[in-house]
N, C-alpha and C. Protein backbone atom coordinates (compact mmCIF):
# COMPACT_ATOMS: atom_id res chain seq x y z
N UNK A 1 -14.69 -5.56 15.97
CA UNK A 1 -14.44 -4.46 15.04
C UNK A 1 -13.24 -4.79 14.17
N UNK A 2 -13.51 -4.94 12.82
CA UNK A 2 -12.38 -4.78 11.97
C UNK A 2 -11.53 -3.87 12.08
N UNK A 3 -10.37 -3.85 11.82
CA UNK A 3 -9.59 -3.18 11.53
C UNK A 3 -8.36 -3.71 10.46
N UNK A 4 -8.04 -2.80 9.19
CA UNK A 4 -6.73 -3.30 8.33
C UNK A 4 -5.97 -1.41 8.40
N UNK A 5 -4.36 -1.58 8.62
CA UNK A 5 -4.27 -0.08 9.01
C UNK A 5 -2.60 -0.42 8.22
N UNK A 6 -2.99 0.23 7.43
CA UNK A 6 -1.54 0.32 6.70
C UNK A 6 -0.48 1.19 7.31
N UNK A 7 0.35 0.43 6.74
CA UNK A 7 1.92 1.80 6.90
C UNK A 7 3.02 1.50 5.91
N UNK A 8 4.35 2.26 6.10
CA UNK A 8 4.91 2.28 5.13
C UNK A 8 4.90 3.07 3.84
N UNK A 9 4.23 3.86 3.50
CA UNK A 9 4.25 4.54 2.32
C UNK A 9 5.37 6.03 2.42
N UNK A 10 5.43 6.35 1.28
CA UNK A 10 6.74 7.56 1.89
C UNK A 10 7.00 7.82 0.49
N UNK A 11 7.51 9.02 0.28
CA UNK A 11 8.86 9.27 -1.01
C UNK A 11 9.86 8.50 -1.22
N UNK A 12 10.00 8.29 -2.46
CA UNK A 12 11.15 7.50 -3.11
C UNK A 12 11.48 7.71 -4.62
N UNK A 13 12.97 7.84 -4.83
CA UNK A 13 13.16 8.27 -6.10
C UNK A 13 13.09 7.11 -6.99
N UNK A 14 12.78 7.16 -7.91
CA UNK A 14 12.74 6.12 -9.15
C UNK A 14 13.98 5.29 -9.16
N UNK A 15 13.47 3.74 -8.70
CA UNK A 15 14.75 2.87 -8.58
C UNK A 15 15.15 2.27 -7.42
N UNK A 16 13.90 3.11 -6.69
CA UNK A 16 14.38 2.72 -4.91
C UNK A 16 13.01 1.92 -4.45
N UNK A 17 13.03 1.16 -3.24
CA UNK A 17 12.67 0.97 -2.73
C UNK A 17 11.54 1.19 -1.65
N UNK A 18 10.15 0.61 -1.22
CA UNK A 18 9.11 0.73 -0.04
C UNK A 18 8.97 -0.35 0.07
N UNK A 19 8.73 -0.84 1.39
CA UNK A 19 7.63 -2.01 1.74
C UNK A 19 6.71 -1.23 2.50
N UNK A 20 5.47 -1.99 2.17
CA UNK A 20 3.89 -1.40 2.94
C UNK A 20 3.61 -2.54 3.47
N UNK A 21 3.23 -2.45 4.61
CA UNK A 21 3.04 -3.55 6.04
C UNK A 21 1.23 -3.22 5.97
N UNK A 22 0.16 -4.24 6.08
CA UNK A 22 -0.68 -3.92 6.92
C UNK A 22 -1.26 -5.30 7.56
N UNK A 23 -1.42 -3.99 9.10
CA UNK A 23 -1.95 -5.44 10.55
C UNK A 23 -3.33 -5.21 10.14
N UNK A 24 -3.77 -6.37 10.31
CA UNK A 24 -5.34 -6.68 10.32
C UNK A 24 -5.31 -7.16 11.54
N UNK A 25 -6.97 -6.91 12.35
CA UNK A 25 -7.15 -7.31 13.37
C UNK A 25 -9.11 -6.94 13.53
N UNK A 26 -9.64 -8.28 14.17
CA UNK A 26 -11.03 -8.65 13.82
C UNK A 26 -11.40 -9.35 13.16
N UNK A 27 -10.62 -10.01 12.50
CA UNK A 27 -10.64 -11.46 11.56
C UNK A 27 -9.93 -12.79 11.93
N UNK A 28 -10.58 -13.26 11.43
CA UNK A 28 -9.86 -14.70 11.41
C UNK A 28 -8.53 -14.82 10.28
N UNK A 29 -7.20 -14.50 10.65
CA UNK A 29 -6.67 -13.79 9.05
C UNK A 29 -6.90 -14.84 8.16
N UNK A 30 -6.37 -16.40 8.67
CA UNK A 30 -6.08 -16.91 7.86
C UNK A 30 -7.02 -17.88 6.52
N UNK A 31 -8.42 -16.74 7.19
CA UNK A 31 -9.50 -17.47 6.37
C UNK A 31 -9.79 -16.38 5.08
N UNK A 32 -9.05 -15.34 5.32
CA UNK A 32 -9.03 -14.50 4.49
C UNK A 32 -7.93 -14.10 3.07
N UNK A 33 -8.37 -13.90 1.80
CA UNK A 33 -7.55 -13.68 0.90
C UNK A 33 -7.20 -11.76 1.21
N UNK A 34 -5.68 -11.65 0.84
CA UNK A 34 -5.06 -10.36 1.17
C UNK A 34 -4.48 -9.95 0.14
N UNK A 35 -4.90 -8.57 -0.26
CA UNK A 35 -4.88 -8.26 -1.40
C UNK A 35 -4.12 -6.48 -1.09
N UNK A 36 -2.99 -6.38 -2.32
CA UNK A 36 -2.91 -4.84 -2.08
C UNK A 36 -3.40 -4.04 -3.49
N UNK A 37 -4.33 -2.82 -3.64
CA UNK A 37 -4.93 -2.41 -4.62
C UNK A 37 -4.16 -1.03 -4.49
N UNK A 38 -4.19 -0.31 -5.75
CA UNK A 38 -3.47 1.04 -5.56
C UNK A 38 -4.66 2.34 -6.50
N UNK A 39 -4.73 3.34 -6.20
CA UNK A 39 -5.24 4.21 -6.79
C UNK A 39 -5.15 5.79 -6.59
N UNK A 40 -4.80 6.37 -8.44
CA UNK A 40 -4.55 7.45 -8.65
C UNK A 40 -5.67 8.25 -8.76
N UNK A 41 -5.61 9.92 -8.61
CA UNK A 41 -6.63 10.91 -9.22
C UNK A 41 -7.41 10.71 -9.79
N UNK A 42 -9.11 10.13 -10.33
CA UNK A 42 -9.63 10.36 -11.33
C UNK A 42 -9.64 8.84 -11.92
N UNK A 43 -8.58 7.79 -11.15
CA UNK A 43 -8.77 6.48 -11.66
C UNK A 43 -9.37 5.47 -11.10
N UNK A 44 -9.67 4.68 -11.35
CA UNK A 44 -10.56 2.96 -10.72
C UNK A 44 -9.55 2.43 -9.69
N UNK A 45 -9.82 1.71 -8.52
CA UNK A 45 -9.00 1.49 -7.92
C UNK A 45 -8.41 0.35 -8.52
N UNK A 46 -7.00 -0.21 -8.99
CA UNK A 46 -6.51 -1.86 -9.33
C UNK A 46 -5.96 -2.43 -8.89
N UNK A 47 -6.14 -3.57 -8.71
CA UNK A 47 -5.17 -4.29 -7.96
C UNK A 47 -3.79 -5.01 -8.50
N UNK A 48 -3.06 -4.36 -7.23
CA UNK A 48 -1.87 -4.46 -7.42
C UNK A 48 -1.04 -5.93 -7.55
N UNK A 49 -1.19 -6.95 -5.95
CA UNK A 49 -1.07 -7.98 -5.93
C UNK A 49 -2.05 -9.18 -4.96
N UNK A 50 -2.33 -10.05 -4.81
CA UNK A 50 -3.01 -10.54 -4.21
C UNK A 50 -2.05 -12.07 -3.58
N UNK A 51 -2.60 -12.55 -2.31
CA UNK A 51 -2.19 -13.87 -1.72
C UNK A 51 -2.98 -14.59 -0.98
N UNK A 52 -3.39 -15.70 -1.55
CA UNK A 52 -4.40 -16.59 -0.81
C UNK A 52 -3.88 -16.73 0.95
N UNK A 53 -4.91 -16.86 1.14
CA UNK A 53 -5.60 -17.64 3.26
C UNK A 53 -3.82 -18.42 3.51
N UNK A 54 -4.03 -19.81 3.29
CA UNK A 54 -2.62 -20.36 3.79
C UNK A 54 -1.59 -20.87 2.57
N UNK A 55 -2.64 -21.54 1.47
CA UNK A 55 -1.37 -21.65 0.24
C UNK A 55 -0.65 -20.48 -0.10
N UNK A 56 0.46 -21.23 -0.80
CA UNK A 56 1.22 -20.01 -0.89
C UNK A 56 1.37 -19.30 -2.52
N UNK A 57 0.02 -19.28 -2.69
CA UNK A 57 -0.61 -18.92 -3.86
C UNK A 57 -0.78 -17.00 -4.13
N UNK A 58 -0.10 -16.45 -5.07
CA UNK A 58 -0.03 -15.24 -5.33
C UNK A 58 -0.23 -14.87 -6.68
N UNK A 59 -0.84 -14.08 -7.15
CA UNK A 59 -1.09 -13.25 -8.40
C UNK A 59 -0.81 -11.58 -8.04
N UNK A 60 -0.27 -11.19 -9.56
CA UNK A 60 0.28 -9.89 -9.40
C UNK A 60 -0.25 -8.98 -10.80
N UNK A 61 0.07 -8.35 -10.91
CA UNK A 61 -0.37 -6.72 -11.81
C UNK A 61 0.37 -7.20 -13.09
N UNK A 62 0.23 -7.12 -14.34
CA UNK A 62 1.47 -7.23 -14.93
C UNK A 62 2.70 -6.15 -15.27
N UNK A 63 2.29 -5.14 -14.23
CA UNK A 63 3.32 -3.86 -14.21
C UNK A 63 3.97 -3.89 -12.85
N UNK A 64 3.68 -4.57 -12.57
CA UNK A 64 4.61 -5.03 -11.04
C UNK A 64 5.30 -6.31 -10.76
N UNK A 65 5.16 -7.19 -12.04
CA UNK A 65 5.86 -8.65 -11.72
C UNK A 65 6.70 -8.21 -12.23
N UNK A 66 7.88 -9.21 -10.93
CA UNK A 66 9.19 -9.26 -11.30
C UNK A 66 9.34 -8.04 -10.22
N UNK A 67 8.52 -7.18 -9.40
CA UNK A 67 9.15 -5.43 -8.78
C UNK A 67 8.54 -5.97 -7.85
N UNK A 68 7.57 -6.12 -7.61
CA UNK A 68 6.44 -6.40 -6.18
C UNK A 68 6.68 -7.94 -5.56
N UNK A 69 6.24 -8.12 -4.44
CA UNK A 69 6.36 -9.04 -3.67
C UNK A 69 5.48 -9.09 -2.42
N UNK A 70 4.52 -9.87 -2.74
CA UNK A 70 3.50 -9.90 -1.70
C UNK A 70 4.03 -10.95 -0.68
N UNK A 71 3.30 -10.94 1.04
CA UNK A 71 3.83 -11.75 1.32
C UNK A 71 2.85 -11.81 3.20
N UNK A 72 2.92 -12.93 3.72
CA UNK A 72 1.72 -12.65 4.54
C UNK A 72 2.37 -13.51 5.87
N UNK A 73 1.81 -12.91 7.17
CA UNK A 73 2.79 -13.86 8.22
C UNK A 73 0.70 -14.18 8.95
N UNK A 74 0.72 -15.38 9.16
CA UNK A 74 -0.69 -15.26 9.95
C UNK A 74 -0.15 -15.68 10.62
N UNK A 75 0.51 -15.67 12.11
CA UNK A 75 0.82 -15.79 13.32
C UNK A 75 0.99 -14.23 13.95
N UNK A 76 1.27 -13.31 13.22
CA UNK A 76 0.82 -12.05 13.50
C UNK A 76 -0.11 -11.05 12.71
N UNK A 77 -0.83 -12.02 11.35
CA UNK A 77 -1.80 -11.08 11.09
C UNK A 77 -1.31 -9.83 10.34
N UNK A 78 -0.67 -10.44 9.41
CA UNK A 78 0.37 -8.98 9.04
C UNK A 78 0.31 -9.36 7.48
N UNK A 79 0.21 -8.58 6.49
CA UNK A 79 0.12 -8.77 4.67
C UNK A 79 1.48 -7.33 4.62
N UNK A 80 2.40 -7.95 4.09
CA UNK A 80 3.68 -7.15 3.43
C UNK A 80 3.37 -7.01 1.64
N UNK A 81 3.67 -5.68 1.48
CA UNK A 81 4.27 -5.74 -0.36
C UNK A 81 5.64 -4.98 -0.33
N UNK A 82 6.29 -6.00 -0.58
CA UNK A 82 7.87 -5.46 -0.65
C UNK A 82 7.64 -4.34 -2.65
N UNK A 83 8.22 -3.17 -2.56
CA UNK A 83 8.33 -2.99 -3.64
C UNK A 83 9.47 -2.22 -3.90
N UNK A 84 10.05 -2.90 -5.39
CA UNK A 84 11.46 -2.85 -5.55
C UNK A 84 11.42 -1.87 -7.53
N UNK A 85 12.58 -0.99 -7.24
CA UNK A 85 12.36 -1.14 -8.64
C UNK A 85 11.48 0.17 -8.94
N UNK A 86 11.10 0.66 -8.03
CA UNK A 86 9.89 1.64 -7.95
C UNK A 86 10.02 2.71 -9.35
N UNK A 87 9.16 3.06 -10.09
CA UNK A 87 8.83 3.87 -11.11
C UNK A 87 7.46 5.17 -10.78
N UNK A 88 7.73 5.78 -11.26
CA UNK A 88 7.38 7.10 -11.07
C UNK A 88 5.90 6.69 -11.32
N UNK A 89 5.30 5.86 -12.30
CA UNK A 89 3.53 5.50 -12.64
C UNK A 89 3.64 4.79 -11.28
N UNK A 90 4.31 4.32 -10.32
CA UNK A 90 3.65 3.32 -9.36
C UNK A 90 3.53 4.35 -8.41
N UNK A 91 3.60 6.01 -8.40
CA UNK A 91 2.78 6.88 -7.19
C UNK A 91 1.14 6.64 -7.31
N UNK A 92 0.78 6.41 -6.22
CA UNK A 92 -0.29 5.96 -6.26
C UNK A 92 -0.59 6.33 -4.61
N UNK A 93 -2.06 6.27 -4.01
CA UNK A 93 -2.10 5.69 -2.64
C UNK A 93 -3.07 4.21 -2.96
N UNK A 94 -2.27 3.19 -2.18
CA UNK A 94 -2.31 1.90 -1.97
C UNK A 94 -3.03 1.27 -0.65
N UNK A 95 -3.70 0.69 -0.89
CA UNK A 95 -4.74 -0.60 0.17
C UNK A 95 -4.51 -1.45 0.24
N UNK A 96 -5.03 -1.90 1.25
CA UNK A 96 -5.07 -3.35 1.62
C UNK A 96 -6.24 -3.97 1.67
N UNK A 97 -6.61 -4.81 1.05
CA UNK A 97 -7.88 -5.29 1.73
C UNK A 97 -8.01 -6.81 2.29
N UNK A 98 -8.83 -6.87 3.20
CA UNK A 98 -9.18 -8.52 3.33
C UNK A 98 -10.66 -9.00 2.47
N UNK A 99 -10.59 -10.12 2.38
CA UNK A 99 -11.90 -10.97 1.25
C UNK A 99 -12.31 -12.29 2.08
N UNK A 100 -13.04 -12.51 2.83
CA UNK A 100 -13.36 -13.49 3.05
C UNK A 100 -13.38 -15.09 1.85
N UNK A 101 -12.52 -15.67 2.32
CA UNK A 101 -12.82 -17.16 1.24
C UNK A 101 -13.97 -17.89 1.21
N UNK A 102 -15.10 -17.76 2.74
CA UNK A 102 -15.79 -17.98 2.62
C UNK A 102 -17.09 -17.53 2.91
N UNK A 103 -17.43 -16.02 3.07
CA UNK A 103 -18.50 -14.68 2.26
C UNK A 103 -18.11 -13.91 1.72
N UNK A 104 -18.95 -13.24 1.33
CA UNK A 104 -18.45 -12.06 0.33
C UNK A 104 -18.27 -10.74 2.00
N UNK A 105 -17.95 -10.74 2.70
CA UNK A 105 -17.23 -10.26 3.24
C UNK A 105 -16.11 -9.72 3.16
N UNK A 106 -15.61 -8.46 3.21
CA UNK A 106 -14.56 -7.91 2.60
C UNK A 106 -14.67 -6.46 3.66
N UNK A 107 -13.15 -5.82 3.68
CA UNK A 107 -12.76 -5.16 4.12
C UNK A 107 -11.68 -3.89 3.58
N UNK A 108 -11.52 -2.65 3.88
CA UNK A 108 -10.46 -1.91 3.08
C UNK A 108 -9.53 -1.35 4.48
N UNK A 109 -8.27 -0.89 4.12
CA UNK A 109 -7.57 -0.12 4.91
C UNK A 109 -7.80 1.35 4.36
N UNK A 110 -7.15 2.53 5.04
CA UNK A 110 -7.44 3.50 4.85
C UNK A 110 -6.58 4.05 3.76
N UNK A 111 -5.32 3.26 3.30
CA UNK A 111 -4.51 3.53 2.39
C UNK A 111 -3.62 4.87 2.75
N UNK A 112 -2.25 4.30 2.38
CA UNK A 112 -1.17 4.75 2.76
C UNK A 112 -0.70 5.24 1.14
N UNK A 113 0.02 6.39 1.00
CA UNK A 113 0.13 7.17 0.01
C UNK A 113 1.88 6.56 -0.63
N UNK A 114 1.98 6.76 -1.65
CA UNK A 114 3.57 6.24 -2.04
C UNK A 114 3.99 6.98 -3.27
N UNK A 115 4.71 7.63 -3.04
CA UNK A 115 5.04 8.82 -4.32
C UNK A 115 6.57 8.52 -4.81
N UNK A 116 6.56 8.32 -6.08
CA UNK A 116 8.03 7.82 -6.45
C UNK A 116 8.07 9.18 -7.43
N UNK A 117 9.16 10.03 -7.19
CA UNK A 117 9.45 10.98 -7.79
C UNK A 117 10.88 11.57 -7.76
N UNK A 118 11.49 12.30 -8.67
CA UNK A 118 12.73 12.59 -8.67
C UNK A 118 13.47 13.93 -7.76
């Protein structure tokens, strides 16, 4: 049984700081690309940042480079987004997902909520 189970989300005033942690477990992690996607009311879900299986290969949002920081430990199966810098458009609730590199296999977390407000 898969499982990706986020945490970390919370209030924060504009300027401050979250990291969102999520453990995956039921995968092989490190065959998997880890990705965090965010989505508001009424909008498409987008993705936020993404990090390949073992290179240390990352792509990001262009409203989060330079603020976000993806980051992945596979000895415990764990995908971090450090986020710095936080702005009031980045309330959102945020996912995690896994992608298989090699099926289209894919997975979501249940998403953890992150409200940057004054």
């Amino acid at each position: 049984q898969v499982q990706l189970v986020e945490s970390g989300g919370g209030l924060v005033q504009p300027g401050g700081s979250l990291r969102l942690s999520c453990a995956a477990s039921g995968i092989t992690f490190n065959m998997y690309t880890m990705s965090w996607y965010r989505q508001t009311p009424g909008q498409e879900r987008e993705l936020v940042a993404a990090i390949a299986p073992t290179a240390p290969v990352r792509n990001y949002a262009d409203s989060v480079k330079g603020r976000f920081t993806i980051t992945r430990d596979n000895q415990r199966n764990t995908v971090s987004l450090q986020m710095n810098s936080l702005k009031i458009e980045d309330t959102a609730v945020y996912y995690c997902k896994a992608k298989s590199r090699y099926s289209q296999n894919e997975w979501w977390g249940q998403g953890t909520q992150v409200i940057v407000s004054l």
